[in-house]
C-alpha atoms as a PDB file:
ATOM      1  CA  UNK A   1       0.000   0.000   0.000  1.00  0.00           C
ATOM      2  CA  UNK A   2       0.833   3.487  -0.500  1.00  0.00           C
ATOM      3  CA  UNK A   3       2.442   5.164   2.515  1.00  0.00           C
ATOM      4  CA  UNK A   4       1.294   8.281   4.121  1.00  0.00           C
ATOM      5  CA  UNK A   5       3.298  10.650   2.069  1.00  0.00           C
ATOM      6  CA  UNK A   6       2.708   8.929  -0.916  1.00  0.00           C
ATOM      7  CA  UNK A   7       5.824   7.230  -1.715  1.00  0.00           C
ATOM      8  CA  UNK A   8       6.028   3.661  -2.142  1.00  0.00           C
ATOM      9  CA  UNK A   9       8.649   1.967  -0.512  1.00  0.00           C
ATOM     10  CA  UNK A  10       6.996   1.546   2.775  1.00  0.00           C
ATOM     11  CA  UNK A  11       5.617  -1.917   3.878  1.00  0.00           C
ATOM     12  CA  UNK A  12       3.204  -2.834   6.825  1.00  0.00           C
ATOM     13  CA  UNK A  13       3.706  -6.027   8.314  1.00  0.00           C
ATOM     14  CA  UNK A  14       0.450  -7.312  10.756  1.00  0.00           C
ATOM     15  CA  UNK A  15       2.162  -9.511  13.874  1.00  0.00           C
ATOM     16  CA  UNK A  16       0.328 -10.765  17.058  1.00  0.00           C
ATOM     17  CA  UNK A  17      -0.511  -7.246  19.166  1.00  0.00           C
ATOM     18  CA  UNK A  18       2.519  -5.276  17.600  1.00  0.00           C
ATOM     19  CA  UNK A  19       2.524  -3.699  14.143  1.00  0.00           C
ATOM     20  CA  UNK A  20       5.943  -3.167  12.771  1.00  0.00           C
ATOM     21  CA  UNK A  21       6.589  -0.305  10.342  1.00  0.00           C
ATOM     22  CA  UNK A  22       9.788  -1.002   7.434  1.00  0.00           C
ATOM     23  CA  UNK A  23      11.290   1.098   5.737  1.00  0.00           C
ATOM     24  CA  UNK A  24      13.367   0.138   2.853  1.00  0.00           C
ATOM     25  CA  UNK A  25      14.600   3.337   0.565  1.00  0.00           C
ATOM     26  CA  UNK A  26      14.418   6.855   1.554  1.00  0.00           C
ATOM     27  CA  UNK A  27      13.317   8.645  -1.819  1.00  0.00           C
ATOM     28  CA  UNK A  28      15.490  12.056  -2.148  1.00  0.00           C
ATOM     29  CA  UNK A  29      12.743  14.543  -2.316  1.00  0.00           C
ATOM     30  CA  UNK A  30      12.025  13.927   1.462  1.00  0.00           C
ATOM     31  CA  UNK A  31      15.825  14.364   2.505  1.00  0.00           C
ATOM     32  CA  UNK A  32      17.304  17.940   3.346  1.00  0.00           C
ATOM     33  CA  UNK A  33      19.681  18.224   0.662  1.00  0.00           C
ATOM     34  CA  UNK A  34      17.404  16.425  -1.811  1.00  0.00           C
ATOM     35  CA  UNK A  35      20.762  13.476  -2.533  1.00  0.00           C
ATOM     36  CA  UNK A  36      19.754  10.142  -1.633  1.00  0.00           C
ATOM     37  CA  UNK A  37      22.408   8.461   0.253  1.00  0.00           C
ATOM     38  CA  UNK A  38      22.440   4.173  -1.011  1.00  0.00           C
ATOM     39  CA  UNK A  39      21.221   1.835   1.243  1.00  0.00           C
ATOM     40  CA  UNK A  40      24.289   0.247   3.118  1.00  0.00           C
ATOM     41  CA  UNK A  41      24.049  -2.387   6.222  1.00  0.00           C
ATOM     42  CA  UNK A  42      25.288   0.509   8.604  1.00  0.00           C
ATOM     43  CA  UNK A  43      25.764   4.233   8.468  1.00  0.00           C
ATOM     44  CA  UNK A  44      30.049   3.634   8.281  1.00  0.00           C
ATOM     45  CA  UNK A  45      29.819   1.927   5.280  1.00  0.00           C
ATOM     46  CA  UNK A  46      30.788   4.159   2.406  1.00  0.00           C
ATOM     47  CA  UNK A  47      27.970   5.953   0.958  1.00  0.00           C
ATOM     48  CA  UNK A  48      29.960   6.517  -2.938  1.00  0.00           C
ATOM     49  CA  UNK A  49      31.986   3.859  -4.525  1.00  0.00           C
ATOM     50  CA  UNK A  50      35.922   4.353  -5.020  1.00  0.00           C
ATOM     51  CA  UNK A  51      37.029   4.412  -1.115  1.00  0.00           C
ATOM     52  CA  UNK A  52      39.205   1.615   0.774  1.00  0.00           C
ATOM     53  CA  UNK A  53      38.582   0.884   4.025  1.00  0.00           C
ATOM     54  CA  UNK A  54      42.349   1.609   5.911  1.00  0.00           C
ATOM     55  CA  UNK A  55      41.414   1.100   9.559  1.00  0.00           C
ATOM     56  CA  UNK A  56      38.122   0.773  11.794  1.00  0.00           C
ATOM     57  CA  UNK A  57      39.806   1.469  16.019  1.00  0.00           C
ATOM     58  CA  UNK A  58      37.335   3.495  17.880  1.00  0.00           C
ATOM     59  CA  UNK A  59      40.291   5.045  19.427  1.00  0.00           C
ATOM     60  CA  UNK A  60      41.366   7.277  16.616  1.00  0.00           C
ATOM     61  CA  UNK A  61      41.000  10.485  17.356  1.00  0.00           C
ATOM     62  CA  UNK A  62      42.479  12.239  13.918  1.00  0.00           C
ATOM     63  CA  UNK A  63      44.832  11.193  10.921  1.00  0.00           C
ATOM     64  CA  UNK A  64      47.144  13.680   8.825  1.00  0.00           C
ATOM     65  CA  UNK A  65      49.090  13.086   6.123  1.00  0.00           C
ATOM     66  CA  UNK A  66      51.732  14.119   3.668  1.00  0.00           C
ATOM     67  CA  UNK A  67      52.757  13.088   0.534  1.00  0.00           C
ATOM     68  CA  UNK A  68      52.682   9.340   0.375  1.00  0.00           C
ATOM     69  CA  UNK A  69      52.460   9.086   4.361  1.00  0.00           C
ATOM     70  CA  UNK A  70      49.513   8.472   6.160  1.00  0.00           C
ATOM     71  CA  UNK A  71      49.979   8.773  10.100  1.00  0.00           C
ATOM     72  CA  UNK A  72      46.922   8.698  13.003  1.00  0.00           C
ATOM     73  CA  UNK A  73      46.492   9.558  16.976  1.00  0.00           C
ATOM     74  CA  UNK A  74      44.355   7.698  19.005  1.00  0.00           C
ATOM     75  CA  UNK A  75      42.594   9.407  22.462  1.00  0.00           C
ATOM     76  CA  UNK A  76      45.792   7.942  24.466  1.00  0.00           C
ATOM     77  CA  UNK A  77      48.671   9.773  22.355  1.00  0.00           C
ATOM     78  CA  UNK A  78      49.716   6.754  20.466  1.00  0.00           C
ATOM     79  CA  UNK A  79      50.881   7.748  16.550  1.00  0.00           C
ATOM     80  CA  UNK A  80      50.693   5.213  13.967  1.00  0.00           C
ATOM     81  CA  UNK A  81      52.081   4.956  10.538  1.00  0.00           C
ATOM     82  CA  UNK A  82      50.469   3.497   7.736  1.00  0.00           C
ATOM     83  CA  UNK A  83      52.435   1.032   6.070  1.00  0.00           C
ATOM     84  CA  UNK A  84      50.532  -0.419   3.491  1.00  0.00           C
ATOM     85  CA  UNK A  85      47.937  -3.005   4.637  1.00  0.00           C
ATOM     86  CA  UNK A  86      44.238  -2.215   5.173  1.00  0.00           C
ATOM     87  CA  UNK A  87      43.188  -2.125   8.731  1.00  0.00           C
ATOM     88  CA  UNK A  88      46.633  -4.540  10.248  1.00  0.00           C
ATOM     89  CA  UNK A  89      49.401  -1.929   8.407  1.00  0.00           C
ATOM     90  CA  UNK A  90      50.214   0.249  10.691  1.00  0.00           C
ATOM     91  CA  UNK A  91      53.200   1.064  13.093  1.00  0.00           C
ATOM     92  CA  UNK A  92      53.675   2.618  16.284  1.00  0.00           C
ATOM     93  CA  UNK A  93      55.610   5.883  16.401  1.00  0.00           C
ATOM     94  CA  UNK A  94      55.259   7.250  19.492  1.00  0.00           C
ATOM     95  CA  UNK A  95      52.909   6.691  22.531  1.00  0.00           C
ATOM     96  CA  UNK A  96      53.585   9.864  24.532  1.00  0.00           C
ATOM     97  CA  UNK A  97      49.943  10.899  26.543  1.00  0.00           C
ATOM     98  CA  UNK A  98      50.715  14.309  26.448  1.00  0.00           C
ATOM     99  CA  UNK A  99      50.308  14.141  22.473  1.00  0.00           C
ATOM    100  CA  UNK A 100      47.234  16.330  21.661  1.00  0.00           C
ATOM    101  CA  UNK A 101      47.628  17.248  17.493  1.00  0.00           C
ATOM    102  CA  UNK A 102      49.818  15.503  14.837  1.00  0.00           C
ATOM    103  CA  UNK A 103      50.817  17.354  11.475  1.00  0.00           C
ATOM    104  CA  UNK A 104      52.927  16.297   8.640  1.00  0.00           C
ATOM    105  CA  UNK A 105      55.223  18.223   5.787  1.00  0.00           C
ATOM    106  CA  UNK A 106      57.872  17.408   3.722  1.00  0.00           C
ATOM    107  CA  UNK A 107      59.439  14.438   5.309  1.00  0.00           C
ATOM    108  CA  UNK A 108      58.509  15.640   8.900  1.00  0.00           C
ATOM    109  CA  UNK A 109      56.346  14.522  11.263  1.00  0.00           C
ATOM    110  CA  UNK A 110      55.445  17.111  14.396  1.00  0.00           C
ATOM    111  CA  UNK A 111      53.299  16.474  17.721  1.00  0.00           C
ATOM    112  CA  UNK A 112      51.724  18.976  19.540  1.00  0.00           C
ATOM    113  CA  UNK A 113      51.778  18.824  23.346  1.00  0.00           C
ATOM    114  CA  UNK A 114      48.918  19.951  25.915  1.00  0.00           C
ATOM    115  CA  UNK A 115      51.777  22.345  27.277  1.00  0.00           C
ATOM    116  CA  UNK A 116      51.972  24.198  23.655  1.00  0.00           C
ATOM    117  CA  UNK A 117      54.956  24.127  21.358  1.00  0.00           C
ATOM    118  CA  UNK A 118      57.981  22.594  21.795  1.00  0.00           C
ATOM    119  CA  UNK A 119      60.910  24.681  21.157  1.00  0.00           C
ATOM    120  CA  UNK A 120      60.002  26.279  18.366  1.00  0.00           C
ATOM    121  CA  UNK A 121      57.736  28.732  19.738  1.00  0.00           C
ATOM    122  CA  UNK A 122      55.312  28.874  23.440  1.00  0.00           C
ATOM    123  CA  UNK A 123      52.559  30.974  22.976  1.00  0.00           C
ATOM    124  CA  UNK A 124      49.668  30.561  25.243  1.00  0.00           C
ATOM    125  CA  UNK A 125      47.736  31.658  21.881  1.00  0.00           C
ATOM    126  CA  UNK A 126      48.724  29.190  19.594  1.00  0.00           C
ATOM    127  CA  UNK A 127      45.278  26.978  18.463  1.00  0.00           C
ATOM    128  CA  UNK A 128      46.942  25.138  15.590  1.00  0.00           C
ATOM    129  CA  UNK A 129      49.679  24.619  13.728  1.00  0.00           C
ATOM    130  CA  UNK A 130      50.279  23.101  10.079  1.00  0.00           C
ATOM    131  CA  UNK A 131      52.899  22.243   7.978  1.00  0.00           C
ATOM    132  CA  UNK A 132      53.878  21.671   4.271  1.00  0.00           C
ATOM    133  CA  UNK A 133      57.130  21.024   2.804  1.00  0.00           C
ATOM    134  CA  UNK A 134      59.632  23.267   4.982  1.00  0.00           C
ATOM    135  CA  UNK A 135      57.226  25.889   5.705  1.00  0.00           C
ATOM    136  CA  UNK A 136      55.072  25.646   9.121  1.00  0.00           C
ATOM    137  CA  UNK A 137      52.777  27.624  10.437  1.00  0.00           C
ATOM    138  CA  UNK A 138      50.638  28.423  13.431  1.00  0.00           C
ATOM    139  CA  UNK A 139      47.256  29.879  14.001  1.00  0.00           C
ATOM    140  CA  UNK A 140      45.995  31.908  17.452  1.00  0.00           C
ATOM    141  CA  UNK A 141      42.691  32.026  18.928  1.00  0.00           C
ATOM    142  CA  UNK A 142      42.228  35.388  17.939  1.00  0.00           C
ATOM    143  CA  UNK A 143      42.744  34.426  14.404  1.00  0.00           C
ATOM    144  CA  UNK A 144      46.282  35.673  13.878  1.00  0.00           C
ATOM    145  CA  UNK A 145      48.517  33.613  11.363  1.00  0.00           C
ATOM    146  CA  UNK A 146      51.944  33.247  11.410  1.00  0.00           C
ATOM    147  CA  UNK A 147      54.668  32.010   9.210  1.00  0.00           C
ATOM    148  CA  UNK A 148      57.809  30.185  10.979  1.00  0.00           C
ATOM    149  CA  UNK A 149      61.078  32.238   9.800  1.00  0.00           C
ATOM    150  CA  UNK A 150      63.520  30.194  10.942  1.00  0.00           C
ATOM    151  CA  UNK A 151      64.673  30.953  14.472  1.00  0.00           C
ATOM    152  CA  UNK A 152      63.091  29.496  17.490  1.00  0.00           C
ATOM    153  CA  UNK A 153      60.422  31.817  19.466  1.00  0.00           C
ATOM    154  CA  UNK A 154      61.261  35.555  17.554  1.00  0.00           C
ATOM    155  CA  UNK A 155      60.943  34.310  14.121  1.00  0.00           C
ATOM    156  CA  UNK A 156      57.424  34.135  13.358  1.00  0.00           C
ATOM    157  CA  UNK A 157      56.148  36.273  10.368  1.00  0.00           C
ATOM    158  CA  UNK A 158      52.720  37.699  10.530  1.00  0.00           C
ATOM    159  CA  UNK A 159      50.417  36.883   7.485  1.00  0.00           C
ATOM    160  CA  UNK A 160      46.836  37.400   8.449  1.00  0.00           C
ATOM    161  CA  UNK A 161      44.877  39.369  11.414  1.00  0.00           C
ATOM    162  CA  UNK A 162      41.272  38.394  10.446  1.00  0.00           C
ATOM    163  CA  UNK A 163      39.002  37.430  14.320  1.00  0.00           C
ATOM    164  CA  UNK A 164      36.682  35.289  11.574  1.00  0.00           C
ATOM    165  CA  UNK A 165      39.696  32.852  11.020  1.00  0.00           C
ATOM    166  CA  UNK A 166      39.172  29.133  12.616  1.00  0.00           C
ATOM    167  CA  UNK A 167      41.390  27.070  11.196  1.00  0.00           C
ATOM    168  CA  UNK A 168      44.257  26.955   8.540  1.00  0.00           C
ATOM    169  CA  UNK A 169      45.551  24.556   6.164  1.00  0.00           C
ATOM    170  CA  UNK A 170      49.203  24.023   4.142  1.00  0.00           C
ATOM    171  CA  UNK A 171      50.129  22.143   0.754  1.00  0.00           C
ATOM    172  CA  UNK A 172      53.045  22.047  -0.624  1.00  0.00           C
ATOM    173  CA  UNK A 173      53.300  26.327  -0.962  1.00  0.00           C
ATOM    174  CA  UNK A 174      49.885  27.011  -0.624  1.00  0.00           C
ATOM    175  CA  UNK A 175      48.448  27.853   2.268  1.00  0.00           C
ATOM    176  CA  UNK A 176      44.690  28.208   3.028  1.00  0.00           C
ATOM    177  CA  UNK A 177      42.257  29.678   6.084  1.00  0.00           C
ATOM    178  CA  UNK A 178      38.904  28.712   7.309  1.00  0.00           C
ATOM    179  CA  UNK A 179      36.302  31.770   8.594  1.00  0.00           C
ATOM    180  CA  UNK A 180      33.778  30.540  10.887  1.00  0.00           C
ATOM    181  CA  UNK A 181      31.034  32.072   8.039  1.00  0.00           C
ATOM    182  CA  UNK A 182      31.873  29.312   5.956  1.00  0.00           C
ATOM    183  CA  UNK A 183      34.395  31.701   3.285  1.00  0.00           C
ATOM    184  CA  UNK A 184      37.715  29.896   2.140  1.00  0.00           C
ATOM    185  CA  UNK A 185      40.468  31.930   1.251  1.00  0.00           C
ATOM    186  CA  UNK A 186      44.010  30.898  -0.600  1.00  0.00           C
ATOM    187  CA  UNK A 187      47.023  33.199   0.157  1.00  0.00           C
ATOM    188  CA  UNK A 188      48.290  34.747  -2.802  1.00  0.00           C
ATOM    189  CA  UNK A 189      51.499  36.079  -1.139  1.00  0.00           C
ATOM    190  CA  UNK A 190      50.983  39.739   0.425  1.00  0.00           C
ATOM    191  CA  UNK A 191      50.583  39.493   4.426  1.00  0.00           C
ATOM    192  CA  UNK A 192      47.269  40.707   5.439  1.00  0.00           C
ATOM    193  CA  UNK A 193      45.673  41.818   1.945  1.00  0.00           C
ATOM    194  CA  UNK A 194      46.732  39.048  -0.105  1.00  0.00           C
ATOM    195  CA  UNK A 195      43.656  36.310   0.530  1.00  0.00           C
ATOM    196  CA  UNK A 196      41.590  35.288  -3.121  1.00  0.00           C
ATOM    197  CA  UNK A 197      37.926  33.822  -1.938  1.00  0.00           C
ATOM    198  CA  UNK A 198      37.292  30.575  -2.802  1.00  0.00           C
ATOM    199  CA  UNK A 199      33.811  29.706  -1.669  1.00  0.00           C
ATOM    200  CA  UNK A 200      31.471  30.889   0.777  1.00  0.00           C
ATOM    201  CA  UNK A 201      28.819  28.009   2.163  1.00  0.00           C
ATOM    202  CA  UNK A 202      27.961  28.324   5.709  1.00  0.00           C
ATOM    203  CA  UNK A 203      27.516  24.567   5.734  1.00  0.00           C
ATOM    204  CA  UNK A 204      30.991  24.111   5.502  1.00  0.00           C
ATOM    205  CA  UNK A 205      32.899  22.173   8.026  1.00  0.00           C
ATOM    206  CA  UNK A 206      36.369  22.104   7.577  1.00  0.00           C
ATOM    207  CA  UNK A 207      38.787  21.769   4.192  1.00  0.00           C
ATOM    208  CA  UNK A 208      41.826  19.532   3.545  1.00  0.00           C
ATOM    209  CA  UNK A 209      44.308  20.715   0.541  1.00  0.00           C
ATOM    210  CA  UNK A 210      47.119  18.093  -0.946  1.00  0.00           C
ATOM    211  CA  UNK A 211      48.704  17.062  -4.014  1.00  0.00           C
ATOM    212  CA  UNK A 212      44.931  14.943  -4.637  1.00  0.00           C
ATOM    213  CA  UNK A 213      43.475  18.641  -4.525  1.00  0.00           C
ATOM    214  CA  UNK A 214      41.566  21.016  -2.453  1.00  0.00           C
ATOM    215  CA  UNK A 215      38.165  19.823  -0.545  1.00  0.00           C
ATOM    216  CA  UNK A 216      35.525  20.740   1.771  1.00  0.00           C
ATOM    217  CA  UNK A 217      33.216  18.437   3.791  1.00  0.00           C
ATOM    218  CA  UNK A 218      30.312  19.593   4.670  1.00  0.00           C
ATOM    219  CA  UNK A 219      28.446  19.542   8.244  1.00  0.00           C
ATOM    220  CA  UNK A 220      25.974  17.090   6.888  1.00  0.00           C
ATOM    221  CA  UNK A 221      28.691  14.813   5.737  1.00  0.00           C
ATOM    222  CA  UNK A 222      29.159  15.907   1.809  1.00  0.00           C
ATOM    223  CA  UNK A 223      32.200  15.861   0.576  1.00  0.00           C
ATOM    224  CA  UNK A 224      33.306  18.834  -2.118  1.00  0.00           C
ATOM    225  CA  UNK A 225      36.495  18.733  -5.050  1.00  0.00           C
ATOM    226  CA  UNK A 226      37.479  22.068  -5.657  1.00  0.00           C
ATOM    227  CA  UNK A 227      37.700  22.219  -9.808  1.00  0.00           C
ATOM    228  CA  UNK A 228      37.569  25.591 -10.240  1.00  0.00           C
ATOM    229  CA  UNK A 229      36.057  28.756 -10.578  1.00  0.00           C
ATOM    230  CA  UNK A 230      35.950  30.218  -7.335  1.00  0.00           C
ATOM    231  CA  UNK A 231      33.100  29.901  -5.529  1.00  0.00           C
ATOM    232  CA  UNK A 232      31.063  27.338  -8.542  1.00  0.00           C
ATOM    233  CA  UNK A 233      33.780  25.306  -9.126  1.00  0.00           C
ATOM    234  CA  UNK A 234      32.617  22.896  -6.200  1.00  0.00           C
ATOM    235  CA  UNK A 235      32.489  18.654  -7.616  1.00  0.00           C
ATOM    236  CA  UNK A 236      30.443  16.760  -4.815  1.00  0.00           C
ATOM    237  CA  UNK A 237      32.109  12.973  -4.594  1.00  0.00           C
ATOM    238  CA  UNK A 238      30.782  11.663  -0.983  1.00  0.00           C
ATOM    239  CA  UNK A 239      27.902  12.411   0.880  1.00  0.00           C
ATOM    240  CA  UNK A 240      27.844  10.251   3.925  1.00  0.00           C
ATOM    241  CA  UNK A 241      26.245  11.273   7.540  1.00  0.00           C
ATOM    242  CA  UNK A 242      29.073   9.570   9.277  1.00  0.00           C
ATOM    243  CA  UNK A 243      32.226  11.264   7.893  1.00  0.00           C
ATOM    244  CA  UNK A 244      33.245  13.558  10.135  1.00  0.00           C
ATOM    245  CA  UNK A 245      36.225  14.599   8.938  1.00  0.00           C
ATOM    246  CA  UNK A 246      38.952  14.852   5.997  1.00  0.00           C
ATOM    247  CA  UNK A 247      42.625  14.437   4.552  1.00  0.00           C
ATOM    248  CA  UNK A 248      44.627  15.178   1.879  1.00  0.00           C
ATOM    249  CA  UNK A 249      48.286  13.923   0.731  1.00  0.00           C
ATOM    250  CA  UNK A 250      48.754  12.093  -2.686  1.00  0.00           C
ATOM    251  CA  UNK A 251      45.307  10.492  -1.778  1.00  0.00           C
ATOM    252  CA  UNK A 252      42.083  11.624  -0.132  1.00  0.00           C
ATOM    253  CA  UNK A 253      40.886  10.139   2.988  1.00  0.00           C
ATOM    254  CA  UNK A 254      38.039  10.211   5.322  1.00  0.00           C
ATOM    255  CA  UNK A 255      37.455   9.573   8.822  1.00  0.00           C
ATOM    256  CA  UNK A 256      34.090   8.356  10.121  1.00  0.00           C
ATOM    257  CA  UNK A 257      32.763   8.751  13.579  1.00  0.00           C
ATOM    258  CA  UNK A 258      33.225   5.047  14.493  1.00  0.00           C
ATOM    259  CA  UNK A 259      36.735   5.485  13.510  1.00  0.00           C
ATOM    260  CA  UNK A 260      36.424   4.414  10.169  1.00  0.00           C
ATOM    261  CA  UNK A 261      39.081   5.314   7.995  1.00  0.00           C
ATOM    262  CA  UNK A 262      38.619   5.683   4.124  1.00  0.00           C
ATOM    263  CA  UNK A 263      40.622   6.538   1.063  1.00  0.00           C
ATOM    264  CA  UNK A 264      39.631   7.853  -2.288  1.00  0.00           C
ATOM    265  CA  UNK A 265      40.550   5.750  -5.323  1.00  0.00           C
ATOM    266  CA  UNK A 266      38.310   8.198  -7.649  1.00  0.00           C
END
């Protein structure tokens, strides 16, 4: 029979004093953003084909990598290091609690501590810090950006001032910022003034930028290719509730909220 808001794929099933309700397909008209996501046995399964399971350990708290390297933390401060095998490839680095971020660059790997930076710099300030090739950089809480110069503490060049700034990203020499309205900008090489607009959807969640490309997920799980223009230049090739996060290198990867980890093949 028809179901109450006349789509078909509903069935009622009569059982001794309970009446079950099942259904089967979710047409896209009734969903938010009008994309039907395909049926899978759970929500971490992958919701568009070309991505490889890597790893599934609820402890995983984030993954970064760079170039060909693929490295995660898990809630204890373990790091891990992908060495090639789905799910049993991977080998300890470090296992230090006081680990709270991981980023990679070039052929280095840096840790974070809850106590802020080590050596190069401690500012009470810093929120983040990334890193591409030799450059490294670090972002404060009141949105300042800074570009490491080369000598420990003093040399830290001042790139951006913007209070909308939440979060920054690096590839190779590009570097990229967040605002909390949604706007992605690309530095174009002036300090302060020199920031091109890339898009500007509040839905967006955070961005990840690599030698695979530049992509946004989005906070309903959609995953976004940047392929130019700015602003319509957006290819959608994911669109999963459970992804809750992003990577680039080489490859593209995903992290789901049961610590599923996924790469593009695409």
């Amino acid at each position: 029979m028809a179901s109450p808001n006349g789509y078909l794929p509903w069935t009622i099933k009569l059982l001794p004093l309970v009446a079950s309700i099942l259904c089967y397909a979710l047409p896209g008209p009734i969903l938010e953003d009008s994309i039907a996501v395909r049926g899978s046995k759970d929500i971490s399964s992958r919701a568009f084909d070309n991505w490889q399971l890597l790893d599934n350990n609820p402890a995983t708290i984030s993954a970064v990598v760079a170039g060909s390297n693929l490295y995660q933390l898990h809630k204890t401060g373990l790091i891990w290091k992908y060495t090639g095998t789905p799910l049993t490839g991977w080998q300890e680095l470090d296992n230090n609690p006081a680990t709270k971020k991981v980023v990679a660059g070039g052929g280095n790997l840096y840790q974070l501590h809850n106590n802020g930076w080590q050596e190069l710099d401690n500012n009470a300030a810093t929120k983040k810090i990334v890193a591409s090739g030799n450059n490294l950089y670090q972002l404060h809480k009141t949105g300042l950006i800074w570009k490491y110069t080369g000598t420990p503490f003093t040399g830290w060049q001042n790139l951006d001032t913007n209070s909308a700034t939440v979060d920054i990203f690096a590839s190779g020499n590009d570097l990229y910022q967040l605002h909390n309205t949604g706007l992605i900008w690309k530095y174009t090489g002036v300090p302060v003034t020199g920031w091109q607009n890339l898009d500007n959807n509040p839905a967006t969640k955070t961005i990840a930028a690599g030698a695979a490309g530049l992509f946004q997920i989005h906070k309903n799980g959609n995953i976004w290719k940047y392929v130019g223009p700015p602003l319509t230049g957006w290819q959608q090739i994911d669109g999963n509730a459970a992804s809750t996060g992003i990577l680039a290198g080489n490859s593209l990867y995903q992290l789901h909220t049961t610590g599923f980890l996924w790469r593009y093949t695409g």
